[in-house]
C-alpha atoms as a PDB file:
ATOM      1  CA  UNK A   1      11.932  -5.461   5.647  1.00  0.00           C
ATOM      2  CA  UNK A   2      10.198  -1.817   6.257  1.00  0.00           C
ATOM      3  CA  UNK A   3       7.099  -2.568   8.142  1.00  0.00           C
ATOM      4  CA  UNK A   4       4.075  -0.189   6.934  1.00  0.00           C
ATOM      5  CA  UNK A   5       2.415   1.518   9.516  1.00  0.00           C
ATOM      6  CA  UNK A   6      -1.143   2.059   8.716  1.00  0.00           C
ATOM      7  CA  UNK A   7      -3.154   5.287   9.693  1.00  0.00           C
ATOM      8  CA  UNK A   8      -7.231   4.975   9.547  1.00  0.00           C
ATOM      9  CA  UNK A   9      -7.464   6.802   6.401  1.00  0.00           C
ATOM     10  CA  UNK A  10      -6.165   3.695   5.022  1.00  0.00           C
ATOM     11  CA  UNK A  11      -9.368   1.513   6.120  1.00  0.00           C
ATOM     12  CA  UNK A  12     -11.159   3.261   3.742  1.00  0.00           C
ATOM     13  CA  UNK A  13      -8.938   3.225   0.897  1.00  0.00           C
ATOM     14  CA  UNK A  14      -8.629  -0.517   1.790  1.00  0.00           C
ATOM     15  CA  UNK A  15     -12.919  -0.867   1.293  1.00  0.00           C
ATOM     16  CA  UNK A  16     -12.488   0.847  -2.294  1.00  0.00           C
ATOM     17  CA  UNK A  17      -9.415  -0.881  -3.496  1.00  0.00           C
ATOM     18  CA  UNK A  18     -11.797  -4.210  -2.743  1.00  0.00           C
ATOM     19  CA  UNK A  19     -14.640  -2.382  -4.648  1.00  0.00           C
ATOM     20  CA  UNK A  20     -12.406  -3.061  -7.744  1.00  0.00           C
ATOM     21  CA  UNK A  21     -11.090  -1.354 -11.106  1.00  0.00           C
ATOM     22  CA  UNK A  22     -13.854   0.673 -12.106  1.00  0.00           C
ATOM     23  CA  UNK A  23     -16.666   0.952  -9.602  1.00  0.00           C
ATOM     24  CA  UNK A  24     -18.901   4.109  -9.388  1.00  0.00           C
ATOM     25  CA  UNK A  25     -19.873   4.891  -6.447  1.00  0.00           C
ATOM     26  CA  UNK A  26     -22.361   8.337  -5.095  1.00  0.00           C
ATOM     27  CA  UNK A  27     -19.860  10.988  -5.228  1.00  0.00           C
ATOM     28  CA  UNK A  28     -23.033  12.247  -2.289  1.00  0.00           C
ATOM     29  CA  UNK A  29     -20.862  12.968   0.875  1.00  0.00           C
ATOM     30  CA  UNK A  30     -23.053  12.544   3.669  1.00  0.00           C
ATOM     31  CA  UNK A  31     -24.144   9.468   1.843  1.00  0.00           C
ATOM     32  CA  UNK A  32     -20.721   8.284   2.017  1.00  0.00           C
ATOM     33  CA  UNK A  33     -20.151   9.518   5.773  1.00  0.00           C
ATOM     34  CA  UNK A  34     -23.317   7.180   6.562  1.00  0.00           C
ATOM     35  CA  UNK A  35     -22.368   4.469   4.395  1.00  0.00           C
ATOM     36  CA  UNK A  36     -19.284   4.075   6.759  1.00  0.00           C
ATOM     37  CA  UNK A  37     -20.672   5.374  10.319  1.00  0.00           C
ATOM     38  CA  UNK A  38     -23.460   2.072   9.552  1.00  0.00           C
ATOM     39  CA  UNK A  39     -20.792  -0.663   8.977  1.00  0.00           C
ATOM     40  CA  UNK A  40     -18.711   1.232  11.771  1.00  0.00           C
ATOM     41  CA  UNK A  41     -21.886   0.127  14.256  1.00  0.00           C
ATOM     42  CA  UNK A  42     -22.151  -3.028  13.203  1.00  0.00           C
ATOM     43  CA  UNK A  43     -20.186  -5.101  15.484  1.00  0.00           C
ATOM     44  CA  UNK A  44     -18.449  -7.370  12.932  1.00  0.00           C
ATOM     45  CA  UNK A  45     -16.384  -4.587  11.738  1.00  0.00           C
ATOM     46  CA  UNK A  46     -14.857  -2.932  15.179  1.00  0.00           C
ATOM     47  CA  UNK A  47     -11.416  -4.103  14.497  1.00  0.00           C
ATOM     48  CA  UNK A  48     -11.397  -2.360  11.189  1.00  0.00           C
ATOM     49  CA  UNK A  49     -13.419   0.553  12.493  1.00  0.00           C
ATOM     50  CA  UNK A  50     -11.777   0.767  15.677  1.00  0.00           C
ATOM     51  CA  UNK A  51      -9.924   4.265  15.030  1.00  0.00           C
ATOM     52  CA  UNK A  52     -12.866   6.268  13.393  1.00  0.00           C
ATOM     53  CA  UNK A  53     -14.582   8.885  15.102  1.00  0.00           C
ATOM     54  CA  UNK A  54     -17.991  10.364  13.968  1.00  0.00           C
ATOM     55  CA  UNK A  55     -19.354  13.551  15.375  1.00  0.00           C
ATOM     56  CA  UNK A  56     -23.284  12.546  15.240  1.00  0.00           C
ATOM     57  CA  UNK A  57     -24.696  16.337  15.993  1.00  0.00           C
ATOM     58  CA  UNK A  58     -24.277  17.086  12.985  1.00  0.00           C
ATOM     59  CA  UNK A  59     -27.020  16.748   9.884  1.00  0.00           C
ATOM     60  CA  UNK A  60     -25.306  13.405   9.021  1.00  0.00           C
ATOM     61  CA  UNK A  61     -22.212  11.254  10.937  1.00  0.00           C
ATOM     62  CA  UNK A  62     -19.331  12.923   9.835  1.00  0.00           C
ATOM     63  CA  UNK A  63     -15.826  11.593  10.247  1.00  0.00           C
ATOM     64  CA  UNK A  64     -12.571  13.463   9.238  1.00  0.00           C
ATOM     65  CA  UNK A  65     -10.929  10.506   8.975  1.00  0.00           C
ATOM     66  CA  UNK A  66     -13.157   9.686   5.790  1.00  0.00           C
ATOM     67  CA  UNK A  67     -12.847  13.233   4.367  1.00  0.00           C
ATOM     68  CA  UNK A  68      -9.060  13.113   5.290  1.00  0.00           C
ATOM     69  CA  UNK A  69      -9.250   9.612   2.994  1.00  0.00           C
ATOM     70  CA  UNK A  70     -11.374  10.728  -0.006  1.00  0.00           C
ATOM     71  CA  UNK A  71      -8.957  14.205  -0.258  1.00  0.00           C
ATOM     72  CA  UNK A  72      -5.661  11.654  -0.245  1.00  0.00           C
ATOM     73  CA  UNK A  73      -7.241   9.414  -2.604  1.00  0.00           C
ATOM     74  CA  UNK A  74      -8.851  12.354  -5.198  1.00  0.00           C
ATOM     75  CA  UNK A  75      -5.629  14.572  -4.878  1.00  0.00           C
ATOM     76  CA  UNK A  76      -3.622  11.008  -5.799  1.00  0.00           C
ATOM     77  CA  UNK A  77      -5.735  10.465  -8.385  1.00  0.00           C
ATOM     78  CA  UNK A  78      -6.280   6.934  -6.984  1.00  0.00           C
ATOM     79  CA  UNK A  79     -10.644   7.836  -6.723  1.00  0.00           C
ATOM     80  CA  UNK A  80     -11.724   9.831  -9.728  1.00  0.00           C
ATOM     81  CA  UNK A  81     -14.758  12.066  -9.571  1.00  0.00           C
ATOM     82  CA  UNK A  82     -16.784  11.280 -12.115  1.00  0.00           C
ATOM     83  CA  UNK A  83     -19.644  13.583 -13.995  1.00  0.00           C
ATOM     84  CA  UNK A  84     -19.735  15.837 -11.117  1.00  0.00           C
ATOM     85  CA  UNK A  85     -21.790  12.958  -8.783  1.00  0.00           C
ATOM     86  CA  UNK A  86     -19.566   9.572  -8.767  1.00  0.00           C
ATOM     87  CA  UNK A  87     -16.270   8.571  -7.934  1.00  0.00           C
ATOM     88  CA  UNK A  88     -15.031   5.755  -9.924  1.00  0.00           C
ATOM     89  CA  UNK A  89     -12.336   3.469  -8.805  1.00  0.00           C
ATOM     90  CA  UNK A  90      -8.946   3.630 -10.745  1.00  0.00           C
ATOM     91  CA  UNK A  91      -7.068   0.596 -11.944  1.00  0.00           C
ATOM     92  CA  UNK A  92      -3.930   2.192  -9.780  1.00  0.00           C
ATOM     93  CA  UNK A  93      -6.343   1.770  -6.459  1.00  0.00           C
ATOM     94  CA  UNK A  94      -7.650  -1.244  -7.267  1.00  0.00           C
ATOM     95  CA  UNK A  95      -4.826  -3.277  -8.542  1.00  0.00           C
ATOM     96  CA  UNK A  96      -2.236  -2.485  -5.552  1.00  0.00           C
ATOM     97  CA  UNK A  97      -3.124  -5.448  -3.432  1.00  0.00           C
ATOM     98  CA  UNK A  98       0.585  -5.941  -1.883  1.00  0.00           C
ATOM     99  CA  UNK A  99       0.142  -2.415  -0.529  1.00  0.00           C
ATOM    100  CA  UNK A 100      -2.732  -3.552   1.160  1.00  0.00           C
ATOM    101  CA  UNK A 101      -1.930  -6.538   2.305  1.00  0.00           C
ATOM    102  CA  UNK A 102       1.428  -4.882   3.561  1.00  0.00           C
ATOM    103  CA  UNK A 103      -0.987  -2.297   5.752  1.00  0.00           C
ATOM    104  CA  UNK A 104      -3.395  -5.690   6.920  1.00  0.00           C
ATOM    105  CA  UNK A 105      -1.239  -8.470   7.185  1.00  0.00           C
ATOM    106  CA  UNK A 106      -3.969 -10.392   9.059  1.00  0.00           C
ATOM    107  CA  UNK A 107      -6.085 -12.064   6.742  1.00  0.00           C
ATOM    108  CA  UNK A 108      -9.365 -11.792   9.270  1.00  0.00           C
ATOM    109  CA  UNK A 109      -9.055  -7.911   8.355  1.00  0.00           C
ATOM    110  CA  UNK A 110      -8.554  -8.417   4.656  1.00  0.00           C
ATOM    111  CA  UNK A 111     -11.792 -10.496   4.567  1.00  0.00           C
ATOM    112  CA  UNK A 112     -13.432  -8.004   7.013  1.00  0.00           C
ATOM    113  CA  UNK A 113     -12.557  -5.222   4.383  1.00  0.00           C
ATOM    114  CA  UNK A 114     -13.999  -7.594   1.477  1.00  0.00           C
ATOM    115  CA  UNK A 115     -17.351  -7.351   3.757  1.00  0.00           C
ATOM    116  CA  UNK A 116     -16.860  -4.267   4.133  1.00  0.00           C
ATOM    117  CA  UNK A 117     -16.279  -2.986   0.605  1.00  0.00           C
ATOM    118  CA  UNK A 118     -19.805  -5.426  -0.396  1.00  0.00           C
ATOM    119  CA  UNK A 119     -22.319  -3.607   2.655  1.00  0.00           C
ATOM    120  CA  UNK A 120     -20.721   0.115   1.528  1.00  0.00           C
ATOM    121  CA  UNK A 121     -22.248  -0.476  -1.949  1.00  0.00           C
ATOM    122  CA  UNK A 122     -25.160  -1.660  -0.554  1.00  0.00           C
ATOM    123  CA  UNK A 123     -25.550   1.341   2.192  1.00  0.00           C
ATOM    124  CA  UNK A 124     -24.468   3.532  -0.660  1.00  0.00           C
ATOM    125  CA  UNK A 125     -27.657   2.666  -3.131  1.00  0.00           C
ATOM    126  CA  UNK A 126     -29.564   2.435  -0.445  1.00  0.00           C
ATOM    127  CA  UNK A 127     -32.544   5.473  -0.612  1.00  0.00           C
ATOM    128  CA  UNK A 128     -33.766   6.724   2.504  1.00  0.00           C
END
């Protein structure tokens, strides 16, 4: 059996395939870059997080490891950009559990990513 290796890109393709089929989401990038550097610092989520970097002296927490992810995912058509400000989950993202669950076998990530996926919609509306 061919054993997947995952890369950290996938982490975040993991929290939007658990968003599910159809979720619009702020298509706002530094929004997006907070969204994930927030659930990154929460200690809950280091084993999923444990491979992002965010350069902080910036205007926002920036990680290329979540641009690197949102590029894959628009350019496979997996995210869809939406009226010029959301991304909307596709049923091709959201329905590919196996390939998931091939990239976390351990089910303490999988639920971690379920977490995950819930406090990224909640950063994500959040207004500051």
């Amino acid at each position: 059996m061919k054993k997947n290796l995952r890369v950290p890109s996938d982490t975040v393709k993991a929290v939007f395939h658990y968003l599910g089929k159809g979720k619009r989401f702020s298509a706002d990038i530094p929004k997006i870059h907070e969204s994930f550097y927030d659930i990154c610092q929460i200690e809950e989520f280091k084993p999923i997080c444990g491979d992002f970097v965010f350069d902080t002296l910036s205007s926002y927490p920036y990680s290329k490891t979540i641009r690197y992810a949102l590029n894959r995912l628009g350019m496979s058509g997996l995210l869809v950009y939406i009226n010029l400000d959301e991304y909307e989950v596709t049923e091709s993202l959201a329905g590919n559990e196996s390939e998931i669950k091939a990239l976390f076998p351990n089910e303490n990530d999988i639920e971690l990513l379920k977490k995950a996926a819930e406090k990224f919609i909640e950063n994500i509306n959040r207004t500051k």
